[in-house]
Protein backbone atom coordinates (compact mmCIF):
# COMPACT_ATOMS: atom_id res chain seq x y z
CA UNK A 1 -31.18 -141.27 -32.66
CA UNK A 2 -31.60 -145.33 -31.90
CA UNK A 3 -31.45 -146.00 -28.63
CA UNK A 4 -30.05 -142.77 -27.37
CA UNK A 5 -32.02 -141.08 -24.67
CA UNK A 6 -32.50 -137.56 -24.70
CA UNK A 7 -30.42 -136.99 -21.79
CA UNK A 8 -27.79 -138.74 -23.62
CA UNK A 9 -28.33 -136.50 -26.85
CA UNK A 10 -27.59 -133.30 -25.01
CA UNK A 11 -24.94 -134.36 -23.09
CA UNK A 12 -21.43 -132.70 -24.10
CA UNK A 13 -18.86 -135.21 -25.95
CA UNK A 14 -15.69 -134.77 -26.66
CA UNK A 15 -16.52 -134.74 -30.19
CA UNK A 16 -18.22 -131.91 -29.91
CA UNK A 17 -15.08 -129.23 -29.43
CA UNK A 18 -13.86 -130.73 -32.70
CA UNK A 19 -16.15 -129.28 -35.26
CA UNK A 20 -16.34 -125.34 -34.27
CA UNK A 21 -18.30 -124.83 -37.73
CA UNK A 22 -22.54 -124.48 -37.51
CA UNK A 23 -22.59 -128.89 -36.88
CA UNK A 24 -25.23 -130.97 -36.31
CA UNK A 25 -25.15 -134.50 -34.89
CA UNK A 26 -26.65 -137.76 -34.32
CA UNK A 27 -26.16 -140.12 -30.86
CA UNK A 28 -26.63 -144.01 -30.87
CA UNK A 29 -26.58 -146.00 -27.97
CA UNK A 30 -26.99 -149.62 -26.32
CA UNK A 31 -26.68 -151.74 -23.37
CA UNK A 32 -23.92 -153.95 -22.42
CA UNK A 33 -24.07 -156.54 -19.38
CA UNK A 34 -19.79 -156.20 -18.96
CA UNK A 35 -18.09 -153.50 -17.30
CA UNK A 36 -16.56 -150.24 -19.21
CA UNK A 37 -12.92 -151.66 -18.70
CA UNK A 38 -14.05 -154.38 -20.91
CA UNK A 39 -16.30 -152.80 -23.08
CA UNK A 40 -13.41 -150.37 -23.89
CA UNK A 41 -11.41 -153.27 -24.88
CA UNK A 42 -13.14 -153.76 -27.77
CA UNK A 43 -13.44 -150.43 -28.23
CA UNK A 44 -9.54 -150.27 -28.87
CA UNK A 45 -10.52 -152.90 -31.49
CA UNK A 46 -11.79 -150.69 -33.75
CA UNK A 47 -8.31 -149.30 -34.77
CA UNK A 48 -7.68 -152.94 -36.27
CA UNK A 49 -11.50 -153.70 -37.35
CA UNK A 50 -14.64 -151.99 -38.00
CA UNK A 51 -17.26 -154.68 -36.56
CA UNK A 52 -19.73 -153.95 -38.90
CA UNK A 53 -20.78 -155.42 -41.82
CA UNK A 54 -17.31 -156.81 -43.11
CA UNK A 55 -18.20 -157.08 -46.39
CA UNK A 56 -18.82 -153.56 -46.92
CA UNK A 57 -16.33 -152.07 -44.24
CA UNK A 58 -13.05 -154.38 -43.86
CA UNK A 59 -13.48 -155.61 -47.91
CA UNK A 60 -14.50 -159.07 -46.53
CA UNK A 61 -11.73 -159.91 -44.00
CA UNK A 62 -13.22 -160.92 -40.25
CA UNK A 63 -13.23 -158.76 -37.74
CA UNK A 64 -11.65 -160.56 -34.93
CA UNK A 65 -14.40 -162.06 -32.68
CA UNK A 66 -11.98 -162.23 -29.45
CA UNK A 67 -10.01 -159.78 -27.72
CA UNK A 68 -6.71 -159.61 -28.54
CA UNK A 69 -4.03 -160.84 -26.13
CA UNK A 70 -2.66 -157.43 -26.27
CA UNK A 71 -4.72 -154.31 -26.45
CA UNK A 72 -3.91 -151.84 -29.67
CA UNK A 73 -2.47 -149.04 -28.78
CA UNK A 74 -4.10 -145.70 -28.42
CA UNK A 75 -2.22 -142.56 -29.35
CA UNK A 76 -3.23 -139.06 -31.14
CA UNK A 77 -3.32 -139.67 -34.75
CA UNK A 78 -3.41 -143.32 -35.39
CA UNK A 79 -6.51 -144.29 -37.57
CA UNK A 80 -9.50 -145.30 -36.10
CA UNK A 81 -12.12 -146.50 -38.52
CA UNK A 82 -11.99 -143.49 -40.84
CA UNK A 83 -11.27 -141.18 -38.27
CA UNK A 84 -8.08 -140.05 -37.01
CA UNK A 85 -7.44 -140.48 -32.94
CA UNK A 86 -7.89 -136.48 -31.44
CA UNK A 87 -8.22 -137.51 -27.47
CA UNK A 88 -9.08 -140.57 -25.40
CA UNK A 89 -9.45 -141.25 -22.14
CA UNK A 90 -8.83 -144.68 -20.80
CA UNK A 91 -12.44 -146.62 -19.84
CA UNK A 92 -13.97 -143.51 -20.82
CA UNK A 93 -13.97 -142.87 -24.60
CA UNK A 94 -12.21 -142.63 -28.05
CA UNK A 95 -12.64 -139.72 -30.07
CA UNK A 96 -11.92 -139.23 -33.84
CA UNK A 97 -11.94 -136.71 -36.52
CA UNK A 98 -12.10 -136.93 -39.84
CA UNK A 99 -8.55 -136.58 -41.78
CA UNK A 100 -8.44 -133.54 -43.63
CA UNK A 101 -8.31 -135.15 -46.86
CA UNK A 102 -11.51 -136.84 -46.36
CA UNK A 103 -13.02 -133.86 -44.39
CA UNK A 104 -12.23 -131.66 -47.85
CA UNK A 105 -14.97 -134.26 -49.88
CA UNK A 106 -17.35 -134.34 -46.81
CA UNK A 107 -16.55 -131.56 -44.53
CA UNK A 108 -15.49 -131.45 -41.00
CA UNK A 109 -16.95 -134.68 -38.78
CA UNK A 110 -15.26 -135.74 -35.62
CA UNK A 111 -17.03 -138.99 -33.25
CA UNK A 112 -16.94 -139.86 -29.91
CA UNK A 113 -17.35 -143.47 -28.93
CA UNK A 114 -18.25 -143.60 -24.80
CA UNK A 115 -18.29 -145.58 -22.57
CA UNK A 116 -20.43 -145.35 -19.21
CA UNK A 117 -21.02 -147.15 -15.69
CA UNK A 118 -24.80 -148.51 -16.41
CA UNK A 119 -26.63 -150.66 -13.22
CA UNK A 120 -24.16 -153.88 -13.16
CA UNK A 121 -22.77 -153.36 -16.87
CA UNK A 122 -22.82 -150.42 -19.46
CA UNK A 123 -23.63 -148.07 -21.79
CA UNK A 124 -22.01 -147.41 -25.21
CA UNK A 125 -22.53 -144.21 -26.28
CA UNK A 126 -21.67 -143.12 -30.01
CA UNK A 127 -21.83 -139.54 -30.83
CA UNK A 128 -21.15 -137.87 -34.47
CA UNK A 129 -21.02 -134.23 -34.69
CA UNK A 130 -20.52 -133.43 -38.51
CA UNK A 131 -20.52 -129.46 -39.94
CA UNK A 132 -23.69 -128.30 -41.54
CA UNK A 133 -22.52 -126.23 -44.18
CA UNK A 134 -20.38 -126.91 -47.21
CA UNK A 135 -21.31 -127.12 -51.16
CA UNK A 136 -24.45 -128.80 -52.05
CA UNK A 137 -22.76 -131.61 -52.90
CA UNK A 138 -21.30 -132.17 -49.40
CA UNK A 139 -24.42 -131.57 -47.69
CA UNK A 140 -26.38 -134.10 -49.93
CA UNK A 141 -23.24 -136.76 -49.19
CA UNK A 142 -23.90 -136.11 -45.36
CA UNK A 143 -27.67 -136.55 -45.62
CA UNK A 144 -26.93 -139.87 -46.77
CA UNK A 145 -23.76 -141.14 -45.16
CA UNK A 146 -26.39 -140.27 -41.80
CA UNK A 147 -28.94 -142.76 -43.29
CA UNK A 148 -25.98 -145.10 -44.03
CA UNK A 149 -24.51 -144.80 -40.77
CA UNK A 150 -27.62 -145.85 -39.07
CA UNK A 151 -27.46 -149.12 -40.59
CA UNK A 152 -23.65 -149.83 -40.39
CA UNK A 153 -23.28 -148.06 -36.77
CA UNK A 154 -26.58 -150.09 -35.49
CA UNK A 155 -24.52 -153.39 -36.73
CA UNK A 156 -21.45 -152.29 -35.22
CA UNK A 157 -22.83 -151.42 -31.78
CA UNK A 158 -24.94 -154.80 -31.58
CA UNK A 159 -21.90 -156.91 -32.84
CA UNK A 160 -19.82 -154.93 -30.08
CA UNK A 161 -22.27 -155.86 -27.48
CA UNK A 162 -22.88 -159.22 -28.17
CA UNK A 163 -18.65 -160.00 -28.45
CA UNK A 164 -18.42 -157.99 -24.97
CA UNK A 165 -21.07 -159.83 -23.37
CA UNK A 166 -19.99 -163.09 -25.22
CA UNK A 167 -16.66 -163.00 -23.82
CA UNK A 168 -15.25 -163.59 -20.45
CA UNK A 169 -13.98 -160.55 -18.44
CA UNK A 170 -10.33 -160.62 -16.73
CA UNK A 171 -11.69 -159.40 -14.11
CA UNK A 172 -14.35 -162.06 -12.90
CA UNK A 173 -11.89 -164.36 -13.97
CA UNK A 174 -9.34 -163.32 -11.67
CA UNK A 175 -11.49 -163.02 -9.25
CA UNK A 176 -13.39 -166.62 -9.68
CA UNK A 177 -9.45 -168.21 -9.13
């Protein structure tokens, strides 16, 4: 669970409603020096971009490195990463589940990206919640999409932090005139 603490691994998501099967899940988590209304600015990003490793996950295009002049929009349904858009909750989180086409090779996964008041800046909370039973064959495709998804959602969180603490906040700028 990197950088999760255990407080933040037995928290309720909204993920976690999604997948009424036996589930189990995994929580990552990190520390950004920006406030959640800007740290979910990005996070609306990642219906455009996957801020990962681009070469595996967007078939090389860039992921934009600055926010765009108009947020995406958010509604129930639209794709997000691989997900699907089930609930959000402005400043507060995105949740996804996986399409049922893709939830028929894998089984039922939803995620919950979150977003939290942390000292002067946040936390980014990322919970998957992903059923535990299936065919062997699924089961043996979530043990490693886990071990993948450690690697790809490490890069994604770190890339997310450094772009939200890289760029300058409305806010302070508003505020600075």
């Amino acid at each position: 669970m990197w950088g999760a603490t255990p407080a933040e691994q037995s928290v309720p998501y909204p993920c976690d409603r999604l997948v009424t099967a036996p589930s189990e899940g995994w929580t990552r988590a990190v520390d950004i020096a920006a406030s959640p209304a800007h740290v979910f600015r990005w996070l609306r990003q990642l219906t455009i971009a996957p801020y990962s490793y681009d070469w595996i996950d967007f078939r090389g295009r860039k992921s934009p490195h600055a926010l765009l002049p108009t947020p995406p929009d958010l509604s129930v349904g639209r794709p997000f990463l691989v997900f699907e858009i089930a609930s959000f909750t402005t400043d507060e989180h995105i949740t996804g589940l996986l399409p049922e086409a893709l939830a028929e090779r894998h089984g039922r996964m939803a995620v919950s990206y979150a977003v939290r008041p942390h000292g002067t800046g946040s936390r980014l909370i990322i919970k998957v919640i992903t059923e535990t039973g299936g065919t062997p064959r699924q089961r043996l495709r979530r043990r490693l999409l886990a071990w993948g998804d450690l690697v790809m959602m490490r890069k994604q969180l770190l890339t997310l932090k450094a772009l939200a603490e890289g760029s300058a906040e409305p806010e302070a700028n508003a505020a600075n005139a």
